[in-house]
C-alpha atoms as a PDB file:
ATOM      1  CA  UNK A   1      17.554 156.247  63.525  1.00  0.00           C
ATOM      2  CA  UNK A   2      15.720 153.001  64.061  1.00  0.00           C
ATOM      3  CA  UNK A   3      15.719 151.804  68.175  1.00  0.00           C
ATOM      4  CA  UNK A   4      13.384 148.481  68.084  1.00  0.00           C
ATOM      5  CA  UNK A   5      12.968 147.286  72.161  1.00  0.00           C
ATOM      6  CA  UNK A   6      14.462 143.481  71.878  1.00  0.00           C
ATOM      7  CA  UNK A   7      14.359 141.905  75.284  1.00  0.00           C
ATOM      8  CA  UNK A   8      12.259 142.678  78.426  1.00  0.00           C
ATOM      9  CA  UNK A   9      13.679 141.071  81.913  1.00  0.00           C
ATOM     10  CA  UNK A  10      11.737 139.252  83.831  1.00  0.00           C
ATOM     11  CA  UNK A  11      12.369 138.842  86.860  1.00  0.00           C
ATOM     12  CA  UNK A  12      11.548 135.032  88.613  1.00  0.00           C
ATOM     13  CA  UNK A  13      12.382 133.517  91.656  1.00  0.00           C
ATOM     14  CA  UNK A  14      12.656 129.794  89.695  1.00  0.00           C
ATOM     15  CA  UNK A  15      13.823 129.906  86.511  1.00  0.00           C
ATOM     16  CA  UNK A  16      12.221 126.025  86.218  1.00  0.00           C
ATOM     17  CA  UNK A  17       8.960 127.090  87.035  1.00  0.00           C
ATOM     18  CA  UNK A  18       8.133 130.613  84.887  1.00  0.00           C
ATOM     19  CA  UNK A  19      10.328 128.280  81.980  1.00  0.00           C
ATOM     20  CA  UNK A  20       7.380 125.572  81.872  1.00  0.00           C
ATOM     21  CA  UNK A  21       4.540 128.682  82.284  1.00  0.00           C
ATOM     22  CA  UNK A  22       5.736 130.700  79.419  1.00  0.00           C
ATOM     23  CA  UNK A  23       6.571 127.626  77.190  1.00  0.00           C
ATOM     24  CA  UNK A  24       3.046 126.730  78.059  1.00  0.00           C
ATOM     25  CA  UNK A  25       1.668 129.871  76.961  1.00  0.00           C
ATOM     26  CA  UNK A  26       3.215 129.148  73.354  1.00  0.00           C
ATOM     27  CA  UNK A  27       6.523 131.418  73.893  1.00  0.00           C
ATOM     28  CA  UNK A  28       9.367 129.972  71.872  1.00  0.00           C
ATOM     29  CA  UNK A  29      12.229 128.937  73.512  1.00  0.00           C
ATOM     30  CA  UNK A  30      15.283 130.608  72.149  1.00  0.00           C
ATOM     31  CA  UNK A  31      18.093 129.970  74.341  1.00  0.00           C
ATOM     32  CA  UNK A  32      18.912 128.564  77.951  1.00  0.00           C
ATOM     33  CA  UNK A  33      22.480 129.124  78.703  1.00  0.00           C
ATOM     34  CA  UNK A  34      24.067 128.161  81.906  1.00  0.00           C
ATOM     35  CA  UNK A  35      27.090 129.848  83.605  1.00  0.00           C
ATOM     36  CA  UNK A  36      29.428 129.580  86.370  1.00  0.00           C
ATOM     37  CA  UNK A  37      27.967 129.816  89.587  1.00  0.00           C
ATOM     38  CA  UNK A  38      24.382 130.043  88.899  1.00  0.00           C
ATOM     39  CA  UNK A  39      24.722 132.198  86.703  1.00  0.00           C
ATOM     40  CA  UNK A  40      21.672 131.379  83.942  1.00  0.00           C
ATOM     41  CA  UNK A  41      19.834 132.993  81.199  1.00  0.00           C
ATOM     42  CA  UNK A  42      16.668 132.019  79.325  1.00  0.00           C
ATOM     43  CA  UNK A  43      15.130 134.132  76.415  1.00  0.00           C
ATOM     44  CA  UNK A  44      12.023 132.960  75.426  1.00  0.00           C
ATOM     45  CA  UNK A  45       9.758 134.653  72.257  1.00  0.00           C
ATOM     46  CA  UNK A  46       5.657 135.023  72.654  1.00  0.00           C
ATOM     47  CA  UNK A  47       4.214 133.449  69.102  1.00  0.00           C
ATOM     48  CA  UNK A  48       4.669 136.266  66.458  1.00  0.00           C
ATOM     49  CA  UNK A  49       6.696 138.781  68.413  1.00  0.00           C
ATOM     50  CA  UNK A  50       9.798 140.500  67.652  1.00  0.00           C
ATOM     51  CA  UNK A  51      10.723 141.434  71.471  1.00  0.00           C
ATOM     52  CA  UNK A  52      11.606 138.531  73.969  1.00  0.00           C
ATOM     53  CA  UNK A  53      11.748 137.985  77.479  1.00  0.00           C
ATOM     54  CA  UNK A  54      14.725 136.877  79.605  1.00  0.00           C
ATOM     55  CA  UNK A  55      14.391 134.912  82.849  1.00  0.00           C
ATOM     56  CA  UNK A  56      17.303 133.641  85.026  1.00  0.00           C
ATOM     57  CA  UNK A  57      19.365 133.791  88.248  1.00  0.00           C
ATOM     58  CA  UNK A  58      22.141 136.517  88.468  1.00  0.00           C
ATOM     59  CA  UNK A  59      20.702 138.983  85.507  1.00  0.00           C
ATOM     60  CA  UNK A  60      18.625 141.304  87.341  1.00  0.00           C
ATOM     61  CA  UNK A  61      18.306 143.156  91.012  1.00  0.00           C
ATOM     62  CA  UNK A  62      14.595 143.436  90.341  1.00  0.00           C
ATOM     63  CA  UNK A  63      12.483 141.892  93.027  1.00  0.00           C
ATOM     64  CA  UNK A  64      10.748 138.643  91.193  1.00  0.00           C
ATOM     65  CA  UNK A  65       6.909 139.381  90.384  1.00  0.00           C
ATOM     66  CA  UNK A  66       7.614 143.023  90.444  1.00  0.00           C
ATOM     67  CA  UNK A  67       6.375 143.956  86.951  1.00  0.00           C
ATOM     68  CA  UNK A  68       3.114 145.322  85.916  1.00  0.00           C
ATOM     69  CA  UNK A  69       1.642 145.859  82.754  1.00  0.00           C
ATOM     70  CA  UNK A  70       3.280 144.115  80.492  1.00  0.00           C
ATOM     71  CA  UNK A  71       1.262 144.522  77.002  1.00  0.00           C
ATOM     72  CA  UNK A  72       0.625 141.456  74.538  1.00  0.00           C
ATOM     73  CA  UNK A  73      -0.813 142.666  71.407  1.00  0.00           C
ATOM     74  CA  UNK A  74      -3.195 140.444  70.269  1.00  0.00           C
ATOM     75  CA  UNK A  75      -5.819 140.858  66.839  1.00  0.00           C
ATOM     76  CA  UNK A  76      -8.762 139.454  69.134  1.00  0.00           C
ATOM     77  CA  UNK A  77      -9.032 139.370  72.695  1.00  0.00           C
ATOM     78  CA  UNK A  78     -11.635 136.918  73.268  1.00  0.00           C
ATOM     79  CA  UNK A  79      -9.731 134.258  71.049  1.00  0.00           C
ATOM     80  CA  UNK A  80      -6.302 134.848  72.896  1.00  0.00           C
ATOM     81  CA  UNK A  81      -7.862 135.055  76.117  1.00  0.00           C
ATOM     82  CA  UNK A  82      -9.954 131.213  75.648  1.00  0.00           C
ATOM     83  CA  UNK A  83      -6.568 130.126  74.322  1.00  0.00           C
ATOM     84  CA  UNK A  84      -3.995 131.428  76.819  1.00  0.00           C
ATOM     85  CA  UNK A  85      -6.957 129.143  79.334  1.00  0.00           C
ATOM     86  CA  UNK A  86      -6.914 126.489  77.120  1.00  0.00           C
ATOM     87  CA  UNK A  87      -3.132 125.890  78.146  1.00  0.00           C
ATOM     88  CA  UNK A  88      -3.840 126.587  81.597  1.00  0.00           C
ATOM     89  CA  UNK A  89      -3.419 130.091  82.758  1.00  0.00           C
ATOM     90  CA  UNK A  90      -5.654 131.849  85.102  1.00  0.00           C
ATOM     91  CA  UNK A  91      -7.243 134.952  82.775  1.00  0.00           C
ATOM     92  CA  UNK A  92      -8.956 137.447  84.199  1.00  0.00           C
ATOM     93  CA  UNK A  93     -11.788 139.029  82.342  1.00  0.00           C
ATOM     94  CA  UNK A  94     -11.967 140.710  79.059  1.00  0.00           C
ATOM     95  CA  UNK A  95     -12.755 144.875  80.305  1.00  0.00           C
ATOM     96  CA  UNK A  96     -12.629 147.969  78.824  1.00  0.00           C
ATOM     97  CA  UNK A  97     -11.481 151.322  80.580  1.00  0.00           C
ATOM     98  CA  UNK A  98     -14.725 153.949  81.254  1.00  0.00           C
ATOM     99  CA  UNK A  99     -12.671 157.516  80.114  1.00  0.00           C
ATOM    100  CA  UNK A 100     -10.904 155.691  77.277  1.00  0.00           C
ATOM    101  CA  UNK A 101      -8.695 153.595  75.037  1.00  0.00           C
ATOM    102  CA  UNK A 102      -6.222 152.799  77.918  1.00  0.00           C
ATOM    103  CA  UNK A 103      -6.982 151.100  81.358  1.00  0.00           C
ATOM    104  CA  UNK A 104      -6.436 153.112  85.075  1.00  0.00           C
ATOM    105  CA  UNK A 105      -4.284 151.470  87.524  1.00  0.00           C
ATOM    106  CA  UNK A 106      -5.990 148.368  89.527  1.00  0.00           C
ATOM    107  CA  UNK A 107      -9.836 148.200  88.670  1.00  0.00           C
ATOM    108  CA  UNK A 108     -10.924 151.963  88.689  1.00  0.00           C
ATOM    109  CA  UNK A 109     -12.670 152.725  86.142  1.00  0.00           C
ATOM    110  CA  UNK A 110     -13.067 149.054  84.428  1.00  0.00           C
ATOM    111  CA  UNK A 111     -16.062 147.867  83.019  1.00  0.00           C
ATOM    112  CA  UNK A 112     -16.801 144.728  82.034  1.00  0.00           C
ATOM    113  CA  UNK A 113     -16.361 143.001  78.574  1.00  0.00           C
ATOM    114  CA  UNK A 114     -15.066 144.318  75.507  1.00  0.00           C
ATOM    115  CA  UNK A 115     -15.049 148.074  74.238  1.00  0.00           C
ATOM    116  CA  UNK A 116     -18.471 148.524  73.319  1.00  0.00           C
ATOM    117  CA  UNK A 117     -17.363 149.172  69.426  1.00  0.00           C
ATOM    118  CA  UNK A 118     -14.445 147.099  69.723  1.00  0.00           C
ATOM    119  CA  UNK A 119     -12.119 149.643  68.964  1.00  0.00           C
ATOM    120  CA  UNK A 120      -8.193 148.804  68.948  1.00  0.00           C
ATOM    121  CA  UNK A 121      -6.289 149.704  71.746  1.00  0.00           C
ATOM    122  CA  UNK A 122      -9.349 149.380  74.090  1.00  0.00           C
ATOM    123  CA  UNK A 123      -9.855 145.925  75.115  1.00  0.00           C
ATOM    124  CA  UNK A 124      -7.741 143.821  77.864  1.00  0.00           C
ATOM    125  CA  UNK A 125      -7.379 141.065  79.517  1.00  0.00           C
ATOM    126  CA  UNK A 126      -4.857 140.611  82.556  1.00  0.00           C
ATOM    127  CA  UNK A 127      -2.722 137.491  83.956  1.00  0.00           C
ATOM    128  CA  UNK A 128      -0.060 137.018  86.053  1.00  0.00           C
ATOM    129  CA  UNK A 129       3.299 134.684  85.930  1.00  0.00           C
ATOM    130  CA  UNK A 130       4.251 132.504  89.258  1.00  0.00           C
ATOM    131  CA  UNK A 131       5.697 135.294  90.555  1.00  0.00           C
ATOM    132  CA  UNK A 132       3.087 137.030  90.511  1.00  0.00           C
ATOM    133  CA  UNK A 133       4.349 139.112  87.244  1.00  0.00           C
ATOM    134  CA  UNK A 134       1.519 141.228  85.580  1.00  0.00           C
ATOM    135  CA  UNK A 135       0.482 141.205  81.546  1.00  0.00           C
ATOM    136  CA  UNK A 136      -1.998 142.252  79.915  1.00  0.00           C
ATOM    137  CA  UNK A 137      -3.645 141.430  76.679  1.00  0.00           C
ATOM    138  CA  UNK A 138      -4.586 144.356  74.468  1.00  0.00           C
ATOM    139  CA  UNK A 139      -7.089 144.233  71.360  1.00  0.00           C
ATOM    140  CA  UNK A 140      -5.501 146.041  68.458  1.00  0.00           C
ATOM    141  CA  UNK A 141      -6.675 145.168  65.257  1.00  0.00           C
ATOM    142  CA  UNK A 142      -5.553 147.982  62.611  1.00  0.00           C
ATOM    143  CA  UNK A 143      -2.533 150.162  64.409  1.00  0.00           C
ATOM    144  CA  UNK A 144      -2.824 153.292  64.895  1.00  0.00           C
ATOM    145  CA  UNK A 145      -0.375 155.384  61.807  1.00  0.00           C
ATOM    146  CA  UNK A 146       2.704 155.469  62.182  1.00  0.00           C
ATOM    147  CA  UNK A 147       2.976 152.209  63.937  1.00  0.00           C
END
């Protein structure tokens, strides 16, 4: 049995506003349906994915900005980190974790810059939405099998 993860809620406090940052980060736009009484619902795709995001008013009792760790796979962190500035979001850092190929909650254990050998799964970069929503960029070049 195949079970592929589609959609992600986000949850915003202006649909408007996180609309014009994720569109501005490159995610495609895929729908933007409005309801009856405020009801609204925006998916939106980041470049090359297969899972979206959905933003709106009425979809979610999730408190807005209260997601964390939201991975973006990307081939090489240093490129999609200039970029994603480049378009005008505030990206932290490239780090690597000091025990391993994923990172410890808040900064324990972070070094600076890029896994030393640049081996997938090990590098990240972090930003947050208007809400104060938290991604991360991860460096995975070959996946791991299976994958």
């Amino acid at each position: 049995m195949d079970m592929k993860l589609e959609v992600l809620v986000v949850p915003v406090s202006d649909v408007d506003r996180a609309k014009a940052f994720y569109e501005m980060l490159g995610f495609r736009m895929d729908i933007d349906y409005v309801g009856d009484e405020g009801f609204r619902v925006v998916q939106l795709t980041p470049p090359g994915s297969e899972c979206a995001v959905i933003i709106g008013t009425g979809i979610s009792t999730a408190v807005p900005g209260s997601l964390d760790n939201l991975h973006l796979v990307v081939t090489d962190i240093e490129q999609a980190r200039a970029e994603l500035i480049g378009r005008g979001a505030e990206v932290g850092e490239v780090f690597h974790d000091a025990g391993g190929i994923f990172h410890h909650i808040g900064n324990k254990a972070r070094v600076a810059g890029p896994q030393p050998e640049r081996a997938d799964y090990g590098s990240f970069a972090e930003f947050k939405d208007p809400d104060g929503n938290g991604w991360v960029l991860q460096e995975i070049r070959v996946r791991a099998p299976g994958r």
